[in-house]
C-alpha atoms as a PDB file:
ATOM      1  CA  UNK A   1     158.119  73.554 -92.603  1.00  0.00           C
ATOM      2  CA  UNK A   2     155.228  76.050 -91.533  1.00  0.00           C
ATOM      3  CA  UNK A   3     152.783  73.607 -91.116  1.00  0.00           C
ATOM      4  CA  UNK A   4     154.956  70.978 -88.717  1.00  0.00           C
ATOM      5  CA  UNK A   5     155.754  74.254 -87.010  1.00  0.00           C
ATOM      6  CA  UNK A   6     152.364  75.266 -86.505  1.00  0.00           C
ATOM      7  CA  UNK A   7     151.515  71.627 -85.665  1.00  0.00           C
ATOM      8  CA  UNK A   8     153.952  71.218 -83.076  1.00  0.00           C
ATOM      9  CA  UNK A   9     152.587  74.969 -81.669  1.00  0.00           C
ATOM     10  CA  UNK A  10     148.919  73.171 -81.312  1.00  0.00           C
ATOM     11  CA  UNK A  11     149.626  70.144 -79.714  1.00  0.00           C
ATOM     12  CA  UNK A  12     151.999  71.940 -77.314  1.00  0.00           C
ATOM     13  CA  UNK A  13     149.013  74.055 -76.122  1.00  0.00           C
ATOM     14  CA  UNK A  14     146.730  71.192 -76.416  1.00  0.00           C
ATOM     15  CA  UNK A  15     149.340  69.363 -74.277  1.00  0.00           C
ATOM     16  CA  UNK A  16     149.358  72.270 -71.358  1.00  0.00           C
ATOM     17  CA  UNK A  17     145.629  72.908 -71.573  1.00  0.00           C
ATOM     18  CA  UNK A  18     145.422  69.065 -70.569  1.00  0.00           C
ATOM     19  CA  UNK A  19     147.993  69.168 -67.582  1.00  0.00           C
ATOM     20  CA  UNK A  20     146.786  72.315 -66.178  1.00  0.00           C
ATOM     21  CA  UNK A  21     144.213  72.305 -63.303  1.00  0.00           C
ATOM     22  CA  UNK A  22     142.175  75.269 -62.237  1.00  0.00           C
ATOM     23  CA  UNK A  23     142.383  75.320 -58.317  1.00  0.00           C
ATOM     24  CA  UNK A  24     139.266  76.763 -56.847  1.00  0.00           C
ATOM     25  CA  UNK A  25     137.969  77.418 -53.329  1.00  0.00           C
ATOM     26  CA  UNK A  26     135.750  74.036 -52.105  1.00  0.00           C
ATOM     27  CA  UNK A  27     131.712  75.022 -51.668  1.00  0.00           C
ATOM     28  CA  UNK A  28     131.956  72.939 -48.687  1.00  0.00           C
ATOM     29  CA  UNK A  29     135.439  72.795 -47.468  1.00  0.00           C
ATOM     30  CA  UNK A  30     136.748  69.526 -44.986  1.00  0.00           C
ATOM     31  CA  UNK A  31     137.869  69.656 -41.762  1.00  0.00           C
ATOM     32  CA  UNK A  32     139.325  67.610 -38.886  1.00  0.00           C
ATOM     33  CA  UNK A  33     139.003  68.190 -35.266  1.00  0.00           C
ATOM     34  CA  UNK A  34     140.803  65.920 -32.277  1.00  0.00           C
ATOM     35  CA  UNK A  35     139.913  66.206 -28.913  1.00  0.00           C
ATOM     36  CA  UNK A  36     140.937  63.985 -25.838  1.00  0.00           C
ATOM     37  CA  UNK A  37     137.864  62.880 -23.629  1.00  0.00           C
ATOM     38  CA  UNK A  38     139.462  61.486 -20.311  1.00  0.00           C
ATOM     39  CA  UNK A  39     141.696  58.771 -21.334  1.00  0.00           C
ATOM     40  CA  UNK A  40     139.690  58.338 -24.962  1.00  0.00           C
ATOM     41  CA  UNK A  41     140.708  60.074 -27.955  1.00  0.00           C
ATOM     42  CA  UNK A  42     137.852  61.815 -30.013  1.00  0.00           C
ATOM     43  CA  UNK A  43     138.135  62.656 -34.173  1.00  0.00           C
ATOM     44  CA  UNK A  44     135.912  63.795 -36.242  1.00  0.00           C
ATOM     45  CA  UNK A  45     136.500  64.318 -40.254  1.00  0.00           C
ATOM     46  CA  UNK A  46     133.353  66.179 -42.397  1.00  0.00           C
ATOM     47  CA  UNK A  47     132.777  68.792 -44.621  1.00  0.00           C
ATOM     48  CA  UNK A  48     131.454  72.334 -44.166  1.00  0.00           C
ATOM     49  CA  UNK A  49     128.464  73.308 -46.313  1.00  0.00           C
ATOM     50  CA  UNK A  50     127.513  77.109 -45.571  1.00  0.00           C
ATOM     51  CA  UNK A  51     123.782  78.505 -45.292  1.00  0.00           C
ATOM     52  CA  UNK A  52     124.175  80.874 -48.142  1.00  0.00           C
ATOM     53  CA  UNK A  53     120.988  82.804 -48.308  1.00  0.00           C
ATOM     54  CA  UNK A  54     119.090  79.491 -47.741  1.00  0.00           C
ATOM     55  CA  UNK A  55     116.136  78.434 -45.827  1.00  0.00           C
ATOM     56  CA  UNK A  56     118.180  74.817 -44.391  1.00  0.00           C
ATOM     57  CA  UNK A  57     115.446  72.591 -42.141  1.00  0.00           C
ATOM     58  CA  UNK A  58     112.652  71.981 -43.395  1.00  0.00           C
ATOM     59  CA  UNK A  59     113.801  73.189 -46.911  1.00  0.00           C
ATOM     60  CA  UNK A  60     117.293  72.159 -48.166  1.00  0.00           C
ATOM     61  CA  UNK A  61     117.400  69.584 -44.913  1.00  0.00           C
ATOM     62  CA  UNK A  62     113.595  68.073 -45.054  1.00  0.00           C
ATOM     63  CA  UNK A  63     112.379  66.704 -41.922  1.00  0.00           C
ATOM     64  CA  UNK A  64     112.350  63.431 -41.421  1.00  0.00           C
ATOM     65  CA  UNK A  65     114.341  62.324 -43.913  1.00  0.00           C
ATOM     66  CA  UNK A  66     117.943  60.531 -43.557  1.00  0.00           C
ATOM     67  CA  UNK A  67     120.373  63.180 -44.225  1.00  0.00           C
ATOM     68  CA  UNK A  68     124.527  62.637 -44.458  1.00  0.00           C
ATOM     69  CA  UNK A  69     124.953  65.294 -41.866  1.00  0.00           C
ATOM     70  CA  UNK A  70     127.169  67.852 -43.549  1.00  0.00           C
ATOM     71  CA  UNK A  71     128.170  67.576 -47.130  1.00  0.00           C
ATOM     72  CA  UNK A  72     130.250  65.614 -49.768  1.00  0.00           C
ATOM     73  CA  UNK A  73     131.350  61.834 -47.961  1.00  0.00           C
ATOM     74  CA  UNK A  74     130.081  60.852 -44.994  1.00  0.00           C
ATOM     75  CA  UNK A  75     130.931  62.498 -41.875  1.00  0.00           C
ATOM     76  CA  UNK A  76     132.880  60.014 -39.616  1.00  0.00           C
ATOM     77  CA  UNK A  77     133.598  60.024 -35.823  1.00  0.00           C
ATOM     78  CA  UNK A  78     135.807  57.768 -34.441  1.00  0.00           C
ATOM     79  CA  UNK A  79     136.128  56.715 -30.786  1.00  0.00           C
ATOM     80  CA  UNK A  80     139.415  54.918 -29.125  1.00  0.00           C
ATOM     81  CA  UNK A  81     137.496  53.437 -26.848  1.00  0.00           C
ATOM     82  CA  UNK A  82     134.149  51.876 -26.504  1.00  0.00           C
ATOM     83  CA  UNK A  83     131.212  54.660 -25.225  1.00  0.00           C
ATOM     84  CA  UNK A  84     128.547  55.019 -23.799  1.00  0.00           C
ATOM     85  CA  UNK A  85     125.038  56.894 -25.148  1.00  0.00           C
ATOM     86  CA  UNK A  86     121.644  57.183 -23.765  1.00  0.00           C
ATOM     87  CA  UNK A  87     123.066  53.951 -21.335  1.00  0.00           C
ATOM     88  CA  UNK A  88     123.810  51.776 -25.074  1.00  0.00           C
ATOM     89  CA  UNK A  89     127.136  50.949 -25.783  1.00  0.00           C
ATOM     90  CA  UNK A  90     128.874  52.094 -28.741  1.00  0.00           C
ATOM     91  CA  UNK A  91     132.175  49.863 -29.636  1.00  0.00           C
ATOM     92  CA  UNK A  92     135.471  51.604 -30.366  1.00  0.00           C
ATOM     93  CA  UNK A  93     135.937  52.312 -34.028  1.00  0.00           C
ATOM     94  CA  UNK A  94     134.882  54.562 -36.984  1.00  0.00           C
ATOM     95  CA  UNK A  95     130.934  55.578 -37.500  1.00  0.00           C
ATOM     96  CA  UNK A  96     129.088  57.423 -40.173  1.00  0.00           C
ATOM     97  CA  UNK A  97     126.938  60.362 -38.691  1.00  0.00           C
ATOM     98  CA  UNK A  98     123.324  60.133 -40.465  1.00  0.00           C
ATOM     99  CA  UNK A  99     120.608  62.093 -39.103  1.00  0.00           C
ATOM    100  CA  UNK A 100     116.674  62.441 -39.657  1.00  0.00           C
ATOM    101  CA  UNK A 101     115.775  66.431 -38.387  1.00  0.00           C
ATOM    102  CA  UNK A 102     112.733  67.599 -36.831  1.00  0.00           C
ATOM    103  CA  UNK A 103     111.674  70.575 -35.305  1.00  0.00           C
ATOM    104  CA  UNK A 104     111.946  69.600 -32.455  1.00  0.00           C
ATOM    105  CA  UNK A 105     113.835  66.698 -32.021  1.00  0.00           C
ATOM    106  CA  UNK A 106     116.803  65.111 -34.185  1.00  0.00           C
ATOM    107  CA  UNK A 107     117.448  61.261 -34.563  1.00  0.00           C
ATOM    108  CA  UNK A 108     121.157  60.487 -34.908  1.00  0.00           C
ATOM    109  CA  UNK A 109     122.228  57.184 -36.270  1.00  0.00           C
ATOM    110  CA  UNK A 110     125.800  55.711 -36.287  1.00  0.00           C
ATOM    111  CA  UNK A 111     126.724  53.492 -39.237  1.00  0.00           C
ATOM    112  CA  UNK A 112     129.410  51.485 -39.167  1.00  0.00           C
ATOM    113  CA  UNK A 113     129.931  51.481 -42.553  1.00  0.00           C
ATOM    114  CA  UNK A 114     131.374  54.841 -43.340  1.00  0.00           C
ATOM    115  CA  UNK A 115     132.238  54.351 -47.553  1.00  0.00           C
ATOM    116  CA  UNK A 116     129.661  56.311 -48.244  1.00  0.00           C
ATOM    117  CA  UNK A 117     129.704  59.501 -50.811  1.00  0.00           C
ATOM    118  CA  UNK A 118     126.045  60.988 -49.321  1.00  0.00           C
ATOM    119  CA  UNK A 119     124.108  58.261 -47.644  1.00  0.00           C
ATOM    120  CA  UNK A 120     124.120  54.752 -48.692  1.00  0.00           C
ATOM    121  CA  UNK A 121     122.214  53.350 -51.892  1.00  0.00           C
ATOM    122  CA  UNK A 122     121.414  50.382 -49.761  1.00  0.00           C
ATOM    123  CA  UNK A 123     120.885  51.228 -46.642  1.00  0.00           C
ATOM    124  CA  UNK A 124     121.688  48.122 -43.961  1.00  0.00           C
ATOM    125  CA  UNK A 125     119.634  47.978 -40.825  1.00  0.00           C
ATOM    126  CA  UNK A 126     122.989  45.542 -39.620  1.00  0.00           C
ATOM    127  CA  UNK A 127     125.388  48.281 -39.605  1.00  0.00           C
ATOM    128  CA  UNK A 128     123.212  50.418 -37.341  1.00  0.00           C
ATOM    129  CA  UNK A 129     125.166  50.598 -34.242  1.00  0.00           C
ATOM    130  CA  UNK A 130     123.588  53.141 -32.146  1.00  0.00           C
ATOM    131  CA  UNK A 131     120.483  55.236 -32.309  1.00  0.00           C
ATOM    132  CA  UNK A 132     119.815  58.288 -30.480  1.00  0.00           C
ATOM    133  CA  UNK A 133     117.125  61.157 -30.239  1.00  0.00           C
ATOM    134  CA  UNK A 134     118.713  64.231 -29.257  1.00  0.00           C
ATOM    135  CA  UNK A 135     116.502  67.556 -28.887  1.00  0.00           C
ATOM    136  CA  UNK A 136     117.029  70.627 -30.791  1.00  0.00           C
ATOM    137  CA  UNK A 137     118.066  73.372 -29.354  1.00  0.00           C
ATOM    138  CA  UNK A 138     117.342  77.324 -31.110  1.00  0.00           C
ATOM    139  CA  UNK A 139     120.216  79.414 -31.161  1.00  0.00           C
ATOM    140  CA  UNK A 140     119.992  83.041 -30.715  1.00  0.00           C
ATOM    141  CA  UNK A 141     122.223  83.910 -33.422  1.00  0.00           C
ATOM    142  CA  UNK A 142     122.339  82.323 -37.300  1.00  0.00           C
ATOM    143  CA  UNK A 143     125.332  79.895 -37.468  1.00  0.00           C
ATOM    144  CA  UNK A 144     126.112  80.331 -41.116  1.00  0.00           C
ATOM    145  CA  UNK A 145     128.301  77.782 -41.575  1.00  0.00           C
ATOM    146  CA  UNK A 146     127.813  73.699 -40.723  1.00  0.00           C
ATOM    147  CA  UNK A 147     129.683  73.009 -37.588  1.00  0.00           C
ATOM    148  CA  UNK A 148     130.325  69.959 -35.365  1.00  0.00           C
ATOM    149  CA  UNK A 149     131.848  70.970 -31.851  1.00  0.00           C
ATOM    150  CA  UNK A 150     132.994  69.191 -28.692  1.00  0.00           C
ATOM    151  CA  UNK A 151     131.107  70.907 -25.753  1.00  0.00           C
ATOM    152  CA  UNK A 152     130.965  70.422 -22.304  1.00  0.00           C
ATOM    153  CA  UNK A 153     133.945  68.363 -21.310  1.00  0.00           C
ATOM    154  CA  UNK A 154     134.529  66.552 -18.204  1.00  0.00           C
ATOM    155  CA  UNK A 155     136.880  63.711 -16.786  1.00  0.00           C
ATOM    156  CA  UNK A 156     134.212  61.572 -18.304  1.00  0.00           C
ATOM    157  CA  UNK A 157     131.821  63.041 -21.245  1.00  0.00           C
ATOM    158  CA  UNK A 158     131.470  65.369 -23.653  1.00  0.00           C
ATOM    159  CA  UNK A 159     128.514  66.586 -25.880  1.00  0.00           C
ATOM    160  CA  UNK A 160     128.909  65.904 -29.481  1.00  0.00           C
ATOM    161  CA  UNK A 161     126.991  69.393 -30.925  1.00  0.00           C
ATOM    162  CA  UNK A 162     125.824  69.679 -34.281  1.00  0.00           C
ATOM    163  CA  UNK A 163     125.123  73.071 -35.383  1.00  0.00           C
ATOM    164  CA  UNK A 164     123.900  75.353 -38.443  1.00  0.00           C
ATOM    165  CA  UNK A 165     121.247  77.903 -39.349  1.00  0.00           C
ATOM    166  CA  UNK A 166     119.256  78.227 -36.261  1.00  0.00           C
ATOM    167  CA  UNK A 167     119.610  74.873 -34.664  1.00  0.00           C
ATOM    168  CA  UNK A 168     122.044  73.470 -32.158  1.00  0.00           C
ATOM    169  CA  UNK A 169     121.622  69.236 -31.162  1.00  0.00           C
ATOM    170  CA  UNK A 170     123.592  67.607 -28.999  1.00  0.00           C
ATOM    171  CA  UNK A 171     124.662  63.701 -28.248  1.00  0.00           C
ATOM    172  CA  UNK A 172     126.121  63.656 -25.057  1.00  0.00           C
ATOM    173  CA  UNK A 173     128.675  60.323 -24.632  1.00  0.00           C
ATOM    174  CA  UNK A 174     130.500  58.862 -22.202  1.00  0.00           C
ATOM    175  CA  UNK A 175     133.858  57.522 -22.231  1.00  0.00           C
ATOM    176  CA  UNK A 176     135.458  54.652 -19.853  1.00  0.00           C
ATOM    177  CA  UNK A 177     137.805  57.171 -17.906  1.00  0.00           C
ATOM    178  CA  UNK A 178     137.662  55.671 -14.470  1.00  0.00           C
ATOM    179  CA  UNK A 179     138.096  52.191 -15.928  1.00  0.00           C
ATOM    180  CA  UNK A 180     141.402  53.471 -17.657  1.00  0.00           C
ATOM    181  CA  UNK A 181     142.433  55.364 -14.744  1.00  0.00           C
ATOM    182  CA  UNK A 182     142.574  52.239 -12.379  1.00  0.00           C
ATOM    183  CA  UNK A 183     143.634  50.046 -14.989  1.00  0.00           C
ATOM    184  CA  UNK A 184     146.664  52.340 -15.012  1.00  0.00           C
ATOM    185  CA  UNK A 185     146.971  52.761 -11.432  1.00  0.00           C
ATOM    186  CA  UNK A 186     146.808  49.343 -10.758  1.00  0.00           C
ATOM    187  CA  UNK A 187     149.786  48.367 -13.257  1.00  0.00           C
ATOM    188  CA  UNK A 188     151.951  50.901 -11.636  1.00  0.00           C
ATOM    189  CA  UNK A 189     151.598  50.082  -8.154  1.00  0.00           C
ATOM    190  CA  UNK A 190     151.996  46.478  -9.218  1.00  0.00           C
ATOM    191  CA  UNK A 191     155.599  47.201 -10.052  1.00  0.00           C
ATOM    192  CA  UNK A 192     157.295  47.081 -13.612  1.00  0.00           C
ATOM    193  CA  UNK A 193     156.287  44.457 -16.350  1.00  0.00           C
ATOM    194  CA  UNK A 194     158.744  42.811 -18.048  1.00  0.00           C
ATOM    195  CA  UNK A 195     158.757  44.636 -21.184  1.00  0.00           C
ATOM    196  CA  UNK A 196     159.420  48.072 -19.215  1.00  0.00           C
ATOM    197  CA  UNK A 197     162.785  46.120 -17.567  1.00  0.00           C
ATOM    198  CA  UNK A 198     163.548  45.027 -21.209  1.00  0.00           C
ATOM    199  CA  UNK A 199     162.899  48.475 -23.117  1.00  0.00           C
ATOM    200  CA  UNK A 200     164.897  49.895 -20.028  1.00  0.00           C
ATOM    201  CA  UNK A 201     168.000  47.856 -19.836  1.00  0.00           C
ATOM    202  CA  UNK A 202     167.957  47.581 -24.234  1.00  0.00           C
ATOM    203  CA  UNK A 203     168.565  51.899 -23.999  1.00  0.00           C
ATOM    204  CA  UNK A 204     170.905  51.215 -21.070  1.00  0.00           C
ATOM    205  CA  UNK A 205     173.039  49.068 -23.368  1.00  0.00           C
ATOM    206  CA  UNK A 206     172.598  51.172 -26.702  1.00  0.00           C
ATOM    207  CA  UNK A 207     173.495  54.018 -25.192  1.00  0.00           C
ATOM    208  CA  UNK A 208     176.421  52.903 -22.961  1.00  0.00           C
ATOM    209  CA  UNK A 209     174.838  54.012 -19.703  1.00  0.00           C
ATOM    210  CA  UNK A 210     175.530  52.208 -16.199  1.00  0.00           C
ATOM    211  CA  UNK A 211     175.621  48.299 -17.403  1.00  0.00           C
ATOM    212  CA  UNK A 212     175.388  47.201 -14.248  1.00  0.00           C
ATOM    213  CA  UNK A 213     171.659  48.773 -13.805  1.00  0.00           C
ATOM    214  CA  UNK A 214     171.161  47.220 -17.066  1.00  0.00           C
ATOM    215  CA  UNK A 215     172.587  43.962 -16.139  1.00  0.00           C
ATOM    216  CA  UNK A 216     169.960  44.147 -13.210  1.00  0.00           C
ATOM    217  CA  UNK A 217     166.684  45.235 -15.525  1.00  0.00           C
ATOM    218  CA  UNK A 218     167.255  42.625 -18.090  1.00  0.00           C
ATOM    219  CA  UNK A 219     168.016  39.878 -15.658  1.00  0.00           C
ATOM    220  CA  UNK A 220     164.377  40.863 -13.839  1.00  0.00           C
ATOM    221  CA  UNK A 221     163.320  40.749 -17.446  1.00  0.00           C
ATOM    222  CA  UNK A 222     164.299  37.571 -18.348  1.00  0.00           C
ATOM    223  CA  UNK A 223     162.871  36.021 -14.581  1.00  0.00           C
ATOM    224  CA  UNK A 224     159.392  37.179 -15.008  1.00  0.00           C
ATOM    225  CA  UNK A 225     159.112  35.426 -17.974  1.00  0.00           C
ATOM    226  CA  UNK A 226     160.937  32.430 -17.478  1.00  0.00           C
ATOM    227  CA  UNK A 227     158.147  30.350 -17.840  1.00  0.00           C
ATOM    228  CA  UNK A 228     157.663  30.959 -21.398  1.00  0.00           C
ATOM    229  CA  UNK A 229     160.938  32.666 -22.447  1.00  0.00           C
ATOM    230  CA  UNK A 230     161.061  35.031 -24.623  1.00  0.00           C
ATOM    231  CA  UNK A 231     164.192  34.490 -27.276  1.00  0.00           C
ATOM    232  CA  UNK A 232     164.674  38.421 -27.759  1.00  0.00           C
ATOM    233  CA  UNK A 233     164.838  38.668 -24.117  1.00  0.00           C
ATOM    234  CA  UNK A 234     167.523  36.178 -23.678  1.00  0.00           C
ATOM    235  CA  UNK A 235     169.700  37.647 -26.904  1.00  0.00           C
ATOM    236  CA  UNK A 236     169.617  40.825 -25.283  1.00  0.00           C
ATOM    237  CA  UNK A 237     170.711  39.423 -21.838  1.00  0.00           C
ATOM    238  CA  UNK A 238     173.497  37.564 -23.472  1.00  0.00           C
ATOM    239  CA  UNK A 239     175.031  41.113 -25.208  1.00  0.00           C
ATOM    240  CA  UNK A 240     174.395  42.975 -21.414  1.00  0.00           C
ATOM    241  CA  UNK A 241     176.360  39.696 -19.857  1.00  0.00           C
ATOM    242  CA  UNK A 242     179.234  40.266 -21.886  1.00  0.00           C
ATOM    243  CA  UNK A 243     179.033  44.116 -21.968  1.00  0.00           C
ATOM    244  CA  UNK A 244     179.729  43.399 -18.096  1.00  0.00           C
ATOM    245  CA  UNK A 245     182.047  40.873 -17.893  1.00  0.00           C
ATOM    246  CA  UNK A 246     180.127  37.833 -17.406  1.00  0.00           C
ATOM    247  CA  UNK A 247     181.270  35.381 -20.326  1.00  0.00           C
ATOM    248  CA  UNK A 248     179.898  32.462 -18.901  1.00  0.00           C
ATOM    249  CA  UNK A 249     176.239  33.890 -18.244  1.00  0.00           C
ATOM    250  CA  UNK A 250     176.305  35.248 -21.645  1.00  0.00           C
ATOM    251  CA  UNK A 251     177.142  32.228 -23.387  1.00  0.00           C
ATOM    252  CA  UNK A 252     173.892  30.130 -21.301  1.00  0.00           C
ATOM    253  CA  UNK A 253     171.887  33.082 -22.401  1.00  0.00           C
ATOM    254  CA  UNK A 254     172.934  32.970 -25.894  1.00  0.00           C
ATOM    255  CA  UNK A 255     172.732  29.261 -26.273  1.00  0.00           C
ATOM    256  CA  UNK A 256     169.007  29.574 -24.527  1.00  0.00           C
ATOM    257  CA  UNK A 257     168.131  32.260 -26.835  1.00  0.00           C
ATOM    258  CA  UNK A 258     169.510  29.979 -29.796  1.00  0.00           C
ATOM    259  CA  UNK A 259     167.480  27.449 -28.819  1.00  0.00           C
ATOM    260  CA  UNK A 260     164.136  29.342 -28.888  1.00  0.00           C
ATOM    261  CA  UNK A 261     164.817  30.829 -32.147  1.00  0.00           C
ATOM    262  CA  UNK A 262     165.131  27.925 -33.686  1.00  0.00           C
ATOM    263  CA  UNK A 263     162.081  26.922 -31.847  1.00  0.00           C
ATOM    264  CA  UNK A 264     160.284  29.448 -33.077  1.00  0.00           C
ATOM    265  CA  UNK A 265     161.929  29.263 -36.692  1.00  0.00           C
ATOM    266  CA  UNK A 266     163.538  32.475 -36.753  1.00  0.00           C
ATOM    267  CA  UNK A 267     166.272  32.327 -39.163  1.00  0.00           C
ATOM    268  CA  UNK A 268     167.753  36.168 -37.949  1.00  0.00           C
ATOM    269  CA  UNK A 269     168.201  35.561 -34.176  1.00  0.00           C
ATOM    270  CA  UNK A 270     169.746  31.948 -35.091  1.00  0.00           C
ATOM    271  CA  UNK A 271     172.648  33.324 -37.038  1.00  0.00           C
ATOM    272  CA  UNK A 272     172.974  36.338 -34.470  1.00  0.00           C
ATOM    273  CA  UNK A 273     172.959  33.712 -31.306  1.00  0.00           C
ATOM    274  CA  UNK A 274     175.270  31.519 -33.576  1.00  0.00           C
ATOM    275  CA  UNK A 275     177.920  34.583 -34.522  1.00  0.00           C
ATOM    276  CA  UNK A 276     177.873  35.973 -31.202  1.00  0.00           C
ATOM    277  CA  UNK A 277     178.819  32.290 -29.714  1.00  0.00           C
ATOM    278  CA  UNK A 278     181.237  31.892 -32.016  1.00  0.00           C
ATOM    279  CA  UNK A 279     182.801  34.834 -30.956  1.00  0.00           C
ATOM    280  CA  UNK A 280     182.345  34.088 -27.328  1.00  0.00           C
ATOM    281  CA  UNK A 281     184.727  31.141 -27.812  1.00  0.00           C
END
């Protein structure tokens, strides 16, 4: 009976020496920073290795060698929009930061391959997307701890800095701001699209508001697109008719948005044009 006792005793501490984790502080801890650039949102996710009583550049960092830029996985920056850098254009998406430091000045490569734990075993000239030489600035103060800032923001740009030890660098990029902006402008002063009548009139009905205004978006809706008609349009249309007392418009806008469902081979909208005719009669 002892010895079962004892046994059960060992495996239970076996058991909770197995399930329990030791949670430590990270050497080089993650972060995340977001920043909006004009119209063109900005992130950048990499970890924080600190100086520690270390000679970095030249030493921990050599020059002229590829280096992950920061510690652990890769550190990734990813654009909204496509930029611009040294006049080269850099397509929206996700990039690995790699870097080869000098003294003096700093080559900056993004990689669009960013699965990465350090830098790649193989590297690929292919998923190069940008290169850059960016100068290196001293700073009059040791920055103990790796850091990646925004700096210098405008309507249109921002500086990507890089800094630790005694060095700052900086990759200034531009974003497509004024583009945006009169893209924007442009829609708006051309009026309402269709889908802003339809997301309009939809909350109109849903929440019992004036059906009469929503009678009028939908019906706007439903003409800008009449060309090629959208089924969810006309379904819609059909439960604003009703809402408002017009049977016999609802019923041509159900039986229209019948027939493009079926059309289109969606099985929902069928029985939901079919039930709501049914009911109609």
């Amino acid at each position: 009976m002892m010895k079962k006792l004892l046994l059960t005793m060992f495996v239970a501490i076996v058991a909770t020496n197995v399930n329990a984790q030791v949670k430590t502080p990270a050497p080089s801890p993650s972060s995340k920073m977001e920043q909006k650039v004009g119209l063109t949102d900005v992130t950048v996710e990499y970890s924080r290795p600190g100086v520690k009583g270390r000679t970095v550049f030249g030493n921990l960092v050599p020059y002229g060698k590829l280096w992950r830029t920061g510690a652990n996985k890769n550190t990734i920056v990813t654009f909204s929009d496509d930029v611009t850098i040294d006049g080269k254009e850099l397509k929206k998406g996700s990039y690995a930061i790699f870097t080869k430091p000098g003294k003096s000045t700093w080559e900056v490569i993004f990689y669009s391959d960013t699965n990465n734990w350090g830098t790649p075993r193989e590297w690929k000239d292919s998923n190069v997307a940008l290169t850059t030489t960016a100068k290196v600035q001293a700073m009059p103060m040791k920055i103990e701890t790796f850091t990646i800032s925004f700096d210098d923001i405008t309507n249109n740009s921002a500086v990507l800095g890089i800094l630790w030890e005694n060095a700052y660098v900086g990759v200034k990029f531009n974003t497509p701001t004024e583009k945006g902006v009169e893209a924007s402008i442009a829609k708006v002063m051309n009026g309402p699209s269709p889908n802003d009548y339809f997301s309009s009139a939809v909350y109109y009905l849903q929440e019992g508001k004036d059906i009469n205004k929503a009678k009028n978006w939908i019906n706007k809706a439903v003409d800008m697109t009449k060309d090629q008609p959208r089924f969810w349009y006309l379904r819609q249309q059909a439960l604003i008719l009703a809402k408002a007392g017009d049977k016999k418009g609802a019923i041509q806008a159900a039986n229209a948005s019948l027939a493009g469902a079926e059309k289109a081979g969606n099985a929902d909208y069928v029985k939901m044009n079919k039930d709501f005719l049914a009911e109609m009669k």
